[in-house]
PDB file of N, CA and C in Angstrom:
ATOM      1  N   UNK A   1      38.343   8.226  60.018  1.00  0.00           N
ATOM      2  CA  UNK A   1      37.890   7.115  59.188  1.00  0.00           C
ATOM      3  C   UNK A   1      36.374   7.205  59.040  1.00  0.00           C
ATOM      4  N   UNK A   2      35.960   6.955  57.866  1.00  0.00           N
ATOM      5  CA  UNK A   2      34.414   6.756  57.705  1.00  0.00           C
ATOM      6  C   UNK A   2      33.617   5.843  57.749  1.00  0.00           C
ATOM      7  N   UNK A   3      32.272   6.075  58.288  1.00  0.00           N
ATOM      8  CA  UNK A   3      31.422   4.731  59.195  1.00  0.00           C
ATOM      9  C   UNK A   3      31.621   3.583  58.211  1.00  0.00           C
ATOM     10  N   UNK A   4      31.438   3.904  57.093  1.00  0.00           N
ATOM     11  CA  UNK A   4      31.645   2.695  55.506  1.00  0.00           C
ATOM     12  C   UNK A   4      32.685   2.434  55.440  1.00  0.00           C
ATOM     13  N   UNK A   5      34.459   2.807  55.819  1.00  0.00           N
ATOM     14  CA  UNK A   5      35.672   2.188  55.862  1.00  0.00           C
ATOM     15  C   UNK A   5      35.470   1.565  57.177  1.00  0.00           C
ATOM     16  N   UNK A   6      35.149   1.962  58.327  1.00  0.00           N
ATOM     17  CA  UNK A   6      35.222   1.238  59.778  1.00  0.00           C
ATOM     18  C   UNK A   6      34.181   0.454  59.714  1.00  0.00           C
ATOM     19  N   UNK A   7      33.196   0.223  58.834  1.00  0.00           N
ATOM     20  CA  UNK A   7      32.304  -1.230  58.740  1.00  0.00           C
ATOM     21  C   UNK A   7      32.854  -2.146  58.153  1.00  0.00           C
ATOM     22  N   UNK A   8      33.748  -1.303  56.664  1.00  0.00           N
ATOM     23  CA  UNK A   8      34.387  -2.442  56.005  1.00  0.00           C
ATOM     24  C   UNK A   8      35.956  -3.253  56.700  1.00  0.00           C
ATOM     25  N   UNK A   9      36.376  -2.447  57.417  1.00  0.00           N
ATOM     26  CA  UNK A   9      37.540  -2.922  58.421  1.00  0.00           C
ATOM     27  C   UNK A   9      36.744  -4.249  59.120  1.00  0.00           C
ATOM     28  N   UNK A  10      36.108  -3.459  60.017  1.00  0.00           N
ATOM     29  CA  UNK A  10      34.983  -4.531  60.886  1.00  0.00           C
ATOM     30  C   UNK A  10      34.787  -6.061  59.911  1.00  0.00           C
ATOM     31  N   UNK A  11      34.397  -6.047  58.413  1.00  0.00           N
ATOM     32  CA  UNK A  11      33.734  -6.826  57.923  1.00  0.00           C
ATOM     33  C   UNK A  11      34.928  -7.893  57.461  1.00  0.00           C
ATOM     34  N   UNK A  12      35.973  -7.047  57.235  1.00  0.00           N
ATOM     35  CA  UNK A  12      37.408  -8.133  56.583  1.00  0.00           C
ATOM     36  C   UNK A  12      37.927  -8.577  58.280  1.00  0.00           C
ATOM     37  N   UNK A  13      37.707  -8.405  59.461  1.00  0.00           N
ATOM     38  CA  UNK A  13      38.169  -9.024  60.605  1.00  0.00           C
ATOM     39  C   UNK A  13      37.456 -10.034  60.758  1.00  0.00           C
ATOM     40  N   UNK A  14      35.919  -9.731  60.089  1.00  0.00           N
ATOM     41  CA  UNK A  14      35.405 -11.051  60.582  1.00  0.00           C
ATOM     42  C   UNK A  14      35.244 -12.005  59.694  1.00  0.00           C
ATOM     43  N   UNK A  15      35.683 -11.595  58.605  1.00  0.00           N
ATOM     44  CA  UNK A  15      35.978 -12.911  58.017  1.00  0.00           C
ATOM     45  C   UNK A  15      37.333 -13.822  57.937  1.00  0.00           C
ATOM     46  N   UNK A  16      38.295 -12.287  58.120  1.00  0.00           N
ATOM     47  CA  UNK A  16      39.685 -13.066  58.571  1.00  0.00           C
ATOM     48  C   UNK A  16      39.629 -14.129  59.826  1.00  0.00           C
ATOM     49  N   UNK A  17      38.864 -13.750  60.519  1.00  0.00           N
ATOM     50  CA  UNK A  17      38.411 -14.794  62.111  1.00  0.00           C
ATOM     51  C   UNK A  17      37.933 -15.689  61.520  1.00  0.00           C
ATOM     52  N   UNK A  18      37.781 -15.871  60.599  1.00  0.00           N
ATOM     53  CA  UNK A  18      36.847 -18.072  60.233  1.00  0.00           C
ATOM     54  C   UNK A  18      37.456 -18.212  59.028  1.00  0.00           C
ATOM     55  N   UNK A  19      38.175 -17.216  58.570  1.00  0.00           N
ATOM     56  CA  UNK A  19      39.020 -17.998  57.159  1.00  0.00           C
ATOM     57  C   UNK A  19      38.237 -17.849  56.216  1.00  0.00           C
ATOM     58  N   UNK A  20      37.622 -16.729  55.773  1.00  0.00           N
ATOM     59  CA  UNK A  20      36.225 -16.519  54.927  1.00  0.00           C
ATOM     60  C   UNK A  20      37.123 -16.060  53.708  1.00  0.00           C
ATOM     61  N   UNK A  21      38.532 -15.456  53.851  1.00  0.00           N
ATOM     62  CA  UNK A  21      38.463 -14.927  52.831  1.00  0.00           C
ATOM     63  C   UNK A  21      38.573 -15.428  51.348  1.00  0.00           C
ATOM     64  N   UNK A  22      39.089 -16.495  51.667  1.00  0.00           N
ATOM     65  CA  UNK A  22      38.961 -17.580  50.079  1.00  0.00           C
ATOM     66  C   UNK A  22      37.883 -17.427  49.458  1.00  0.00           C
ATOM     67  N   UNK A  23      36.568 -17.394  50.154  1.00  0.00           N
ATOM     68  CA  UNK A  23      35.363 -17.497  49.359  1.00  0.00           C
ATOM     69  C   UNK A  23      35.014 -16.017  48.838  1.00  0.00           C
ATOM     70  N   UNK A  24      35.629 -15.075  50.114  1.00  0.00           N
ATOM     71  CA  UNK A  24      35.009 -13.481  49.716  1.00  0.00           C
ATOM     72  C   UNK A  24      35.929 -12.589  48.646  1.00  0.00           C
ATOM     73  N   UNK A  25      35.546 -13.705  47.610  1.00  0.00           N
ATOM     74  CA  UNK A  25      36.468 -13.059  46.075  1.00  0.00           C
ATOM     75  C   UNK A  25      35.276 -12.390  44.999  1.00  0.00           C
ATOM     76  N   UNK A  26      35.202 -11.442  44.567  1.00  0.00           N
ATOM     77  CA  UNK A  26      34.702 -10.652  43.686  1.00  0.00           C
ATOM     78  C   UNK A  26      33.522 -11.196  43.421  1.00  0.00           C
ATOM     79  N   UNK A  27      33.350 -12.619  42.785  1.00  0.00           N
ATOM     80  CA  UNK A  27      32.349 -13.468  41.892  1.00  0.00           C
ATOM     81  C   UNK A  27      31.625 -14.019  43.099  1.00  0.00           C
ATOM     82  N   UNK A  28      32.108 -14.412  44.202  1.00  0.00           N
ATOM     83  CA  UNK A  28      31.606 -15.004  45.352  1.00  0.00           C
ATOM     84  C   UNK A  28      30.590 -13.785  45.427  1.00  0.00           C
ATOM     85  N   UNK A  29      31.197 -12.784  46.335  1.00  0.00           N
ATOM     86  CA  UNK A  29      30.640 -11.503  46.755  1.00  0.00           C
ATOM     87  C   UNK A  29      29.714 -11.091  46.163  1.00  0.00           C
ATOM     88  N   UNK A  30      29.550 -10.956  44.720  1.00  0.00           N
ATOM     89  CA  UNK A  30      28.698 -10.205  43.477  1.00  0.00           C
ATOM     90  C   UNK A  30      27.136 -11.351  43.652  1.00  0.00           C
ATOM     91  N   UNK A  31      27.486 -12.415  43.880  1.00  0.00           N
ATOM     92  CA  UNK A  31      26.544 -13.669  43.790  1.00  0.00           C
ATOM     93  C   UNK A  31      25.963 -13.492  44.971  1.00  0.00           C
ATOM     94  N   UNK A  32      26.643 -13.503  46.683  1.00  0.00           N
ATOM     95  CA  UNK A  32      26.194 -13.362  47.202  1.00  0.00           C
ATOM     96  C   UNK A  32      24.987 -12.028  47.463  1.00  0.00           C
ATOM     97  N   UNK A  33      25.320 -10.866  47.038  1.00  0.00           N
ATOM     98  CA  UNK A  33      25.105  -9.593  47.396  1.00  0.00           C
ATOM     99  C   UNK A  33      23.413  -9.447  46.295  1.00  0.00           C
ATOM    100  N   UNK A  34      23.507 -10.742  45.275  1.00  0.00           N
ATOM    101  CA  UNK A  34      22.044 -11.046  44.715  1.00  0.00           C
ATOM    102  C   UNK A  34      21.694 -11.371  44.872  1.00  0.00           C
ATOM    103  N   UNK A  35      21.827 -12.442  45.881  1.00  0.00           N
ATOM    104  CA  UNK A  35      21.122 -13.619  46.403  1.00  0.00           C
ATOM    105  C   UNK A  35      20.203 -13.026  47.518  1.00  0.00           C
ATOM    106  N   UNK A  36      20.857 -11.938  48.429  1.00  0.00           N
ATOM    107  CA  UNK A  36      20.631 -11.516  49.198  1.00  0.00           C
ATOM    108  C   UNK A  36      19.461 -10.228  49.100  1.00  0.00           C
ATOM    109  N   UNK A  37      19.720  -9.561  47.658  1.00  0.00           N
ATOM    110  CA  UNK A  37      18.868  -8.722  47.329  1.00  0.00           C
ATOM    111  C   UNK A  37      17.374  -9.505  47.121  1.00  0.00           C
ATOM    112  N   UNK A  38      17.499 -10.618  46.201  1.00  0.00           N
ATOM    113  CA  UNK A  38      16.581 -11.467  46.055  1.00  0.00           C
ATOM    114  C   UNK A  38      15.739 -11.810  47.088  1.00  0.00           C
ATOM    115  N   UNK A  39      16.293 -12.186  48.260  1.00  0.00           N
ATOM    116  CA  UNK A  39      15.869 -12.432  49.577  1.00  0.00           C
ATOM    117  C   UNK A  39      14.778 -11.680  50.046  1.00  0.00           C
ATOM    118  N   UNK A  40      15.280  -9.611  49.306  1.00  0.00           N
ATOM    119  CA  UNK A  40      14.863  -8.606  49.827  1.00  0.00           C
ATOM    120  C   UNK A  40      13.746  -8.913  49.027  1.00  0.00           C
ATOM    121  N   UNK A  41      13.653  -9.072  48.094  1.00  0.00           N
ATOM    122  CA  UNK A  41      12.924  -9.101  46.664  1.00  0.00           C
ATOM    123  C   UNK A  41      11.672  -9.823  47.669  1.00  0.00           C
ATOM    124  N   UNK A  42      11.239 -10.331  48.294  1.00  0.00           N
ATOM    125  CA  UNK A  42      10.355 -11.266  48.361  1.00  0.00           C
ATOM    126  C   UNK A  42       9.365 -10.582  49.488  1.00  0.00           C
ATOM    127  N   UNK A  43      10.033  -9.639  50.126  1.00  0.00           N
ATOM    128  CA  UNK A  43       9.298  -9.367  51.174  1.00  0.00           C
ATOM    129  C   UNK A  43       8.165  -8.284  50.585  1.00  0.00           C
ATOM    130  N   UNK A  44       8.085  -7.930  49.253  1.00  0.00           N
ATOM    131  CA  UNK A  44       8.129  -7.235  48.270  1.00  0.00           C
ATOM    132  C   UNK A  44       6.826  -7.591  47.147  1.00  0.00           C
ATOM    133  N   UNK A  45       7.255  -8.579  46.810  1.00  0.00           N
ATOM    134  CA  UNK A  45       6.976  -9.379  45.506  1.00  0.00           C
ATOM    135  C   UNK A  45       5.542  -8.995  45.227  1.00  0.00           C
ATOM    136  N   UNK A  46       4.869  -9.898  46.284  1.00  0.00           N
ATOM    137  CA  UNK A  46       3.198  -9.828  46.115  1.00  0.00           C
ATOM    138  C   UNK A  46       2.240  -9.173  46.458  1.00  0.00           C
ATOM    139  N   UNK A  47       2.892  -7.699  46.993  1.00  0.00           N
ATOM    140  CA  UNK A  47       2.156  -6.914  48.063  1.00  0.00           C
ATOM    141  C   UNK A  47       1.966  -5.532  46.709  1.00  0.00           C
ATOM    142  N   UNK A  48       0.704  -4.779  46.853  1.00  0.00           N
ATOM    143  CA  UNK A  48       0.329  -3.404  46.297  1.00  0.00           C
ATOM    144  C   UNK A  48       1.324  -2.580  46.668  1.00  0.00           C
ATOM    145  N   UNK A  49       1.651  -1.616  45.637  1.00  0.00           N
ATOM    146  CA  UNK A  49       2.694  -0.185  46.186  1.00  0.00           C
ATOM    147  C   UNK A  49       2.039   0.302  47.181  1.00  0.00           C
ATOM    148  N   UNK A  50       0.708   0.350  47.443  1.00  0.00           N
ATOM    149  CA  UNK A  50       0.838   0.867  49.167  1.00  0.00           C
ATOM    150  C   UNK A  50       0.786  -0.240  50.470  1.00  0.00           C
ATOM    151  N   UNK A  51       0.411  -1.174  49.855  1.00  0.00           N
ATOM    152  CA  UNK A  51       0.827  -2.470  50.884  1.00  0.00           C
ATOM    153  C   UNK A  51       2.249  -2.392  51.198  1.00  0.00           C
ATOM    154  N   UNK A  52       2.965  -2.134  50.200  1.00  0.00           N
ATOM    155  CA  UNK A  52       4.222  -1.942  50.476  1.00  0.00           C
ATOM    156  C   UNK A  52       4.992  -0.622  51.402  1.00  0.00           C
ATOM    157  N   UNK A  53       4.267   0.211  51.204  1.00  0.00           N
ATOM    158  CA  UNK A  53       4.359   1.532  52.552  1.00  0.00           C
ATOM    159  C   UNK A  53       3.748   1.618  53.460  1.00  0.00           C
ATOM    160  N   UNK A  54       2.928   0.160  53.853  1.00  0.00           N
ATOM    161  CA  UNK A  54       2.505   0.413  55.048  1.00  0.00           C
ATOM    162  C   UNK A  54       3.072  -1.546  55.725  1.00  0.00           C
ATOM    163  N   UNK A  55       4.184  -2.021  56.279  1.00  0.00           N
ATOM    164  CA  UNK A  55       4.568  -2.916  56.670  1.00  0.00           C
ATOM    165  C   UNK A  55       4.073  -3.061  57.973  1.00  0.00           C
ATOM    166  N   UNK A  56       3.833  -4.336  58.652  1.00  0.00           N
ATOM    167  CA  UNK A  56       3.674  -4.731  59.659  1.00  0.00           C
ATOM    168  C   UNK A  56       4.951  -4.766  60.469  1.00  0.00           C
ATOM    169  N   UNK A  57       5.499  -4.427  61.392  1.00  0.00           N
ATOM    170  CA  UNK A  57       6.708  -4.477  62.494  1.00  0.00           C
ATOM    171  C   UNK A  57       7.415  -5.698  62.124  1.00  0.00           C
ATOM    172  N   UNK A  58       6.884  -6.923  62.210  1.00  0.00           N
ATOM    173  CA  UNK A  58       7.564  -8.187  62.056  1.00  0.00           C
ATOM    174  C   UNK A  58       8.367  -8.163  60.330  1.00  0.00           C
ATOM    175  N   UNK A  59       7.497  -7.845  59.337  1.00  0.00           N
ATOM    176  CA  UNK A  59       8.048  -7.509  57.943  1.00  0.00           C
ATOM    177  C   UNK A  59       9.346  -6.560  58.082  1.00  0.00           C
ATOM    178  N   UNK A  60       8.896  -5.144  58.551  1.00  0.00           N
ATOM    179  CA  UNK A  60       9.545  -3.926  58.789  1.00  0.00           C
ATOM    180  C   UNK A  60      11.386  -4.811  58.965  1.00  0.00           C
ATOM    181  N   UNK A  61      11.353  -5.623  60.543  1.00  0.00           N
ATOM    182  CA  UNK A  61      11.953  -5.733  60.825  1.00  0.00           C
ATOM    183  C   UNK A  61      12.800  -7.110  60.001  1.00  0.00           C
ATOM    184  N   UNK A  62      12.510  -8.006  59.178  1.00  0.00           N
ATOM    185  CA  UNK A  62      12.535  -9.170  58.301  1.00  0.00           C
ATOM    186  C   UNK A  62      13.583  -7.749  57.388  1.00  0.00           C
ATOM    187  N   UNK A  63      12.414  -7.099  56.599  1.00  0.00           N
ATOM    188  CA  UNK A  63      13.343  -6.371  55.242  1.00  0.00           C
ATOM    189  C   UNK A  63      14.354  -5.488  56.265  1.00  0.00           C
ATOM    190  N   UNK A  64      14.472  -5.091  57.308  1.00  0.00           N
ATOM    191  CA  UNK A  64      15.661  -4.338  57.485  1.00  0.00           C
ATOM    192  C   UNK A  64      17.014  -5.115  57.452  1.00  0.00           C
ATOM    193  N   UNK A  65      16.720  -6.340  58.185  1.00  0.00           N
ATOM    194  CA  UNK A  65      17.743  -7.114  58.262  1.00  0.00           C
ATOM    195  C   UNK A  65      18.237  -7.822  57.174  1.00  0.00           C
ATOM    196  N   UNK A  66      17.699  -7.767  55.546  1.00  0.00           N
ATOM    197  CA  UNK A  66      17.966  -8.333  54.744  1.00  0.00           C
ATOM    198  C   UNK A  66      18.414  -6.995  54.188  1.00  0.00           C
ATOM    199  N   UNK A  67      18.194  -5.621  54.330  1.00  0.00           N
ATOM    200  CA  UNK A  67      19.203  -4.495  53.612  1.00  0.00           C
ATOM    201  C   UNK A  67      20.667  -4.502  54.149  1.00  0.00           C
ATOM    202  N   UNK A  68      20.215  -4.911  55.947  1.00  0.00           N
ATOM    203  CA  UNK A  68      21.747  -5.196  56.106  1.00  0.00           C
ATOM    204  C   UNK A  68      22.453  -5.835  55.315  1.00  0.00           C
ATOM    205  N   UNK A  69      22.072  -6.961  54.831  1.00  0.00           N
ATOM    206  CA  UNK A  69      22.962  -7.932  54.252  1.00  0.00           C
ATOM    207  C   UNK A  69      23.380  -7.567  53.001  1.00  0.00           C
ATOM    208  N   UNK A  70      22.024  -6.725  52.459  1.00  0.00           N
ATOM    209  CA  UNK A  70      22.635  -6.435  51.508  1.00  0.00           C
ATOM    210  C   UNK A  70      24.062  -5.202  51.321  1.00  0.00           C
ATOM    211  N   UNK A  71      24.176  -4.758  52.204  1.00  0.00           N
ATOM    212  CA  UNK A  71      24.665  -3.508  52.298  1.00  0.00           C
ATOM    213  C   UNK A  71      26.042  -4.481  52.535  1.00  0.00           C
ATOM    214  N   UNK A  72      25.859  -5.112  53.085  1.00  0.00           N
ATOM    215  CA  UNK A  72      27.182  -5.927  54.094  1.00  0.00           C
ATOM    216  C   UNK A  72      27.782  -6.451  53.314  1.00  0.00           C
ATOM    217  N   UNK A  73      27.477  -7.209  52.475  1.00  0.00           N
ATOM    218  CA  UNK A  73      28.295  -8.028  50.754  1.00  0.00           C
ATOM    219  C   UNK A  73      28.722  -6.817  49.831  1.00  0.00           C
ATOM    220  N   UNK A  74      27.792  -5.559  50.140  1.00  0.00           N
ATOM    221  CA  UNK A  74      28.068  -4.349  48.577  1.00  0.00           C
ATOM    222  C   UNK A  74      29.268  -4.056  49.380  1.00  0.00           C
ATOM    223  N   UNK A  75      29.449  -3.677  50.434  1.00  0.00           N
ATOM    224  CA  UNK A  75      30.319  -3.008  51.523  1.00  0.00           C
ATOM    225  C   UNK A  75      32.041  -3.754  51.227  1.00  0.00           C
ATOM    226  N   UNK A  76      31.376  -5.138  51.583  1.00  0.00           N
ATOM    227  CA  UNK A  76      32.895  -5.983  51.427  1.00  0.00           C
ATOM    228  C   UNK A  76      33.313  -6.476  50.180  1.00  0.00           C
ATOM    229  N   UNK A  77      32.741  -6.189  48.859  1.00  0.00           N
ATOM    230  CA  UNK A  77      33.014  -6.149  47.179  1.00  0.00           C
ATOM    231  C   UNK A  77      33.774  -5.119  47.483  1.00  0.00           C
ATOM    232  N   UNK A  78      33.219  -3.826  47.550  1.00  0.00           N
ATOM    233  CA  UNK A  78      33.833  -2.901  47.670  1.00  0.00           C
ATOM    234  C   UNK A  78      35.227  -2.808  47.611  1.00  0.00           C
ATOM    235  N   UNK A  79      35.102  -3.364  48.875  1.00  0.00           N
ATOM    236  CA  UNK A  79      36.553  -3.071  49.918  1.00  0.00           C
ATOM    237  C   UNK A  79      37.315  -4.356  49.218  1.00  0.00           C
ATOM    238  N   UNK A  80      36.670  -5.173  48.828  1.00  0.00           N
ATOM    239  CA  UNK A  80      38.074  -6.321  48.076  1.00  0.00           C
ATOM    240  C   UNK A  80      38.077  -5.579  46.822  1.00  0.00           C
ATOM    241  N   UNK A  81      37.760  -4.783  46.235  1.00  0.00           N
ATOM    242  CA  UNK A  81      37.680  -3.797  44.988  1.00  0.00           C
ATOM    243  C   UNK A  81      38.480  -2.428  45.127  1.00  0.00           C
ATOM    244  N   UNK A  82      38.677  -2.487  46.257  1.00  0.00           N
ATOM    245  CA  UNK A  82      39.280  -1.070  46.425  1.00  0.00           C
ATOM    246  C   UNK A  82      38.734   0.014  45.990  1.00  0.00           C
ATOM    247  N   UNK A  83      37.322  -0.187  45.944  1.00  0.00           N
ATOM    248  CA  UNK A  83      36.226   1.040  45.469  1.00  0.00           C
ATOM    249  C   UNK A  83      35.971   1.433  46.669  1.00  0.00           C
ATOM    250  N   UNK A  84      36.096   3.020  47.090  1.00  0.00           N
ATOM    251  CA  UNK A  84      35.450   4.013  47.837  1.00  0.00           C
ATOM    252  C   UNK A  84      33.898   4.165  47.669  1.00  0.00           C
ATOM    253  N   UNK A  85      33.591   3.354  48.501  1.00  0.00           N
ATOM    254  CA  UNK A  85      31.416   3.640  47.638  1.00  0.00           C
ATOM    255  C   UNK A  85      31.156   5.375  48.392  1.00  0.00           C
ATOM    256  N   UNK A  86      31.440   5.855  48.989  1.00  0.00           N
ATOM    257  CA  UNK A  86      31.237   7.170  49.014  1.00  0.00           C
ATOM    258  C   UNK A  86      31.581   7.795  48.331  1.00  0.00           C
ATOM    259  N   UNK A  87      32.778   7.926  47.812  1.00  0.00           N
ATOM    260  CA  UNK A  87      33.128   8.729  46.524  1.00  0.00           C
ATOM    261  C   UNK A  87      32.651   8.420  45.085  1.00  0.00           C
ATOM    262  N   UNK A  88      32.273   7.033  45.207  1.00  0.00           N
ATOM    263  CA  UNK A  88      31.569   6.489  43.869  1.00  0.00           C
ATOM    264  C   UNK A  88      30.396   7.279  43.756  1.00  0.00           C
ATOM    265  N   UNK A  89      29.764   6.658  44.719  1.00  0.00           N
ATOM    266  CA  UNK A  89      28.158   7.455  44.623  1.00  0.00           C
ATOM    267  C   UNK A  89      28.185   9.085  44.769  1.00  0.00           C
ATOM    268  N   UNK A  90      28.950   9.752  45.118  1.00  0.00           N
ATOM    269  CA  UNK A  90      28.770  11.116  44.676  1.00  0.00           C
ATOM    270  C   UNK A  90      29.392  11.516  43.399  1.00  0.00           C
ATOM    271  N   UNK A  91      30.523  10.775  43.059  1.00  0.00           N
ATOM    272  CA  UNK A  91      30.467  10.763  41.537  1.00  0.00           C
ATOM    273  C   UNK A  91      29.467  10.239  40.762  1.00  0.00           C
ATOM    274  N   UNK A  92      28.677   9.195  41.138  1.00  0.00           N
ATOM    275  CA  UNK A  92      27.399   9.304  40.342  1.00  0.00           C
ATOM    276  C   UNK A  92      26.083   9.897  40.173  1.00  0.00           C
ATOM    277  N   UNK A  93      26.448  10.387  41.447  1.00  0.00           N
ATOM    278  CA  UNK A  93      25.325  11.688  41.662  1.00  0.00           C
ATOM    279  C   UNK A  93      25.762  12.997  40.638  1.00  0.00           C
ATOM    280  N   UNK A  94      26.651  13.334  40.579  1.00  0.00           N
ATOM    281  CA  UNK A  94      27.218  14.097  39.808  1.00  0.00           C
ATOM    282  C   UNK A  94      26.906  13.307  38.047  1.00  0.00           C
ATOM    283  N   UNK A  95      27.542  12.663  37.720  1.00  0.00           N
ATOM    284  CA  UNK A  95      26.737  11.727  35.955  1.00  0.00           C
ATOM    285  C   UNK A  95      25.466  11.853  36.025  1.00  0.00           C
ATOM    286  N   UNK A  96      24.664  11.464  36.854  1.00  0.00           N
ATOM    287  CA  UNK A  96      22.838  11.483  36.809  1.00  0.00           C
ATOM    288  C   UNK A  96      22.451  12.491  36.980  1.00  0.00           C
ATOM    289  N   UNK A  97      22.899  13.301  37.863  1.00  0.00           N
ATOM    290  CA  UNK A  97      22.460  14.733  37.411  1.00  0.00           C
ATOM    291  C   UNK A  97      22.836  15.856  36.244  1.00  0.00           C
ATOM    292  N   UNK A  98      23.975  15.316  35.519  1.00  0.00           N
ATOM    293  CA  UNK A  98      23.837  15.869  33.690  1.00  0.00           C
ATOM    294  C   UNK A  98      23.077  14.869  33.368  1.00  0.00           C
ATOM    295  N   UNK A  99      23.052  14.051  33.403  1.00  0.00           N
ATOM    296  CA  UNK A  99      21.860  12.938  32.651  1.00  0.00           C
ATOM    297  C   UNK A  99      20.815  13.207  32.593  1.00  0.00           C
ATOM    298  N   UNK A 100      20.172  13.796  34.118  1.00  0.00           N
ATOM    299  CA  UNK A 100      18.758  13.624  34.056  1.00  0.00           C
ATOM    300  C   UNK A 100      18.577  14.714  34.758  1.00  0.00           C
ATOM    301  N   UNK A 101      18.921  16.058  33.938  1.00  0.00           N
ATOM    302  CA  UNK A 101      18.655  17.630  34.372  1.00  0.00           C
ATOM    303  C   UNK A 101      17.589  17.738  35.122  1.00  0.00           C
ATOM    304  N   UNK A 102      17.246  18.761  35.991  1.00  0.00           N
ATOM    305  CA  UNK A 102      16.120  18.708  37.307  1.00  0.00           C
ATOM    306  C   UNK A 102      15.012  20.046  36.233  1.00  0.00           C
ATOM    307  N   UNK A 103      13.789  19.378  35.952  1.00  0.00           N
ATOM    308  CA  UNK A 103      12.807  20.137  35.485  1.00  0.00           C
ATOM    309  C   UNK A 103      12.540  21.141  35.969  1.00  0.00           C
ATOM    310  N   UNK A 104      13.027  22.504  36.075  1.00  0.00           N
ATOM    311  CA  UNK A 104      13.262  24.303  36.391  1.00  0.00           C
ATOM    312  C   UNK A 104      11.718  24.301  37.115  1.00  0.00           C
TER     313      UNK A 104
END
């Protein structure tokens, strides 16, 4: 099994444990998983592109925990989608790279 099916297993137990799944329907999920990006969005917003590559530990650690989340809502769309995001994304690696040929 792959770390992204055994997270998403992990992620439908724990919502089966509090009865989450009513809410964790497609439109829920999609809303949440922006809300959450948004979140990311901020740590972001007002800082220079190199302010932004050079974070303080406390930030560092703020935006990691908000990629979790984000990852954690894309993860469980997914999986109520029955989309493989590993196989997606190398199929889209495959489209973007005829798209956007690598300059020789």
């Amino acid at each position: 099994m792959s770390e992204i099916k055994y997270l998403a297993k992990q992620l439908a137990q724990f919502s089966d444990e509090r009865d989450w799944g009513r809410y964790h329907n497609p439109k829920n999920l999609t809303m949440a998983l922006i809300n959450e990006a948004g979140e990311l969005i901020e740590h972001f917003q007002w800082r220079t592109p190199e302010e932004c590559e050079q974070l303080d530990d406390q930030t560092k650690e703020a935006v990691r925990l908000e990629l979790a989340d984000v990852f954690i809502y894309l993860v469980r769309l997914a999986d109520r989608l029955e989309v493989d995001l590993f196989k997606a994304s190398q199929d889209k690696l495959v489209i973007n790279a005829r798209k956007y040929p690598a300059q020789g």
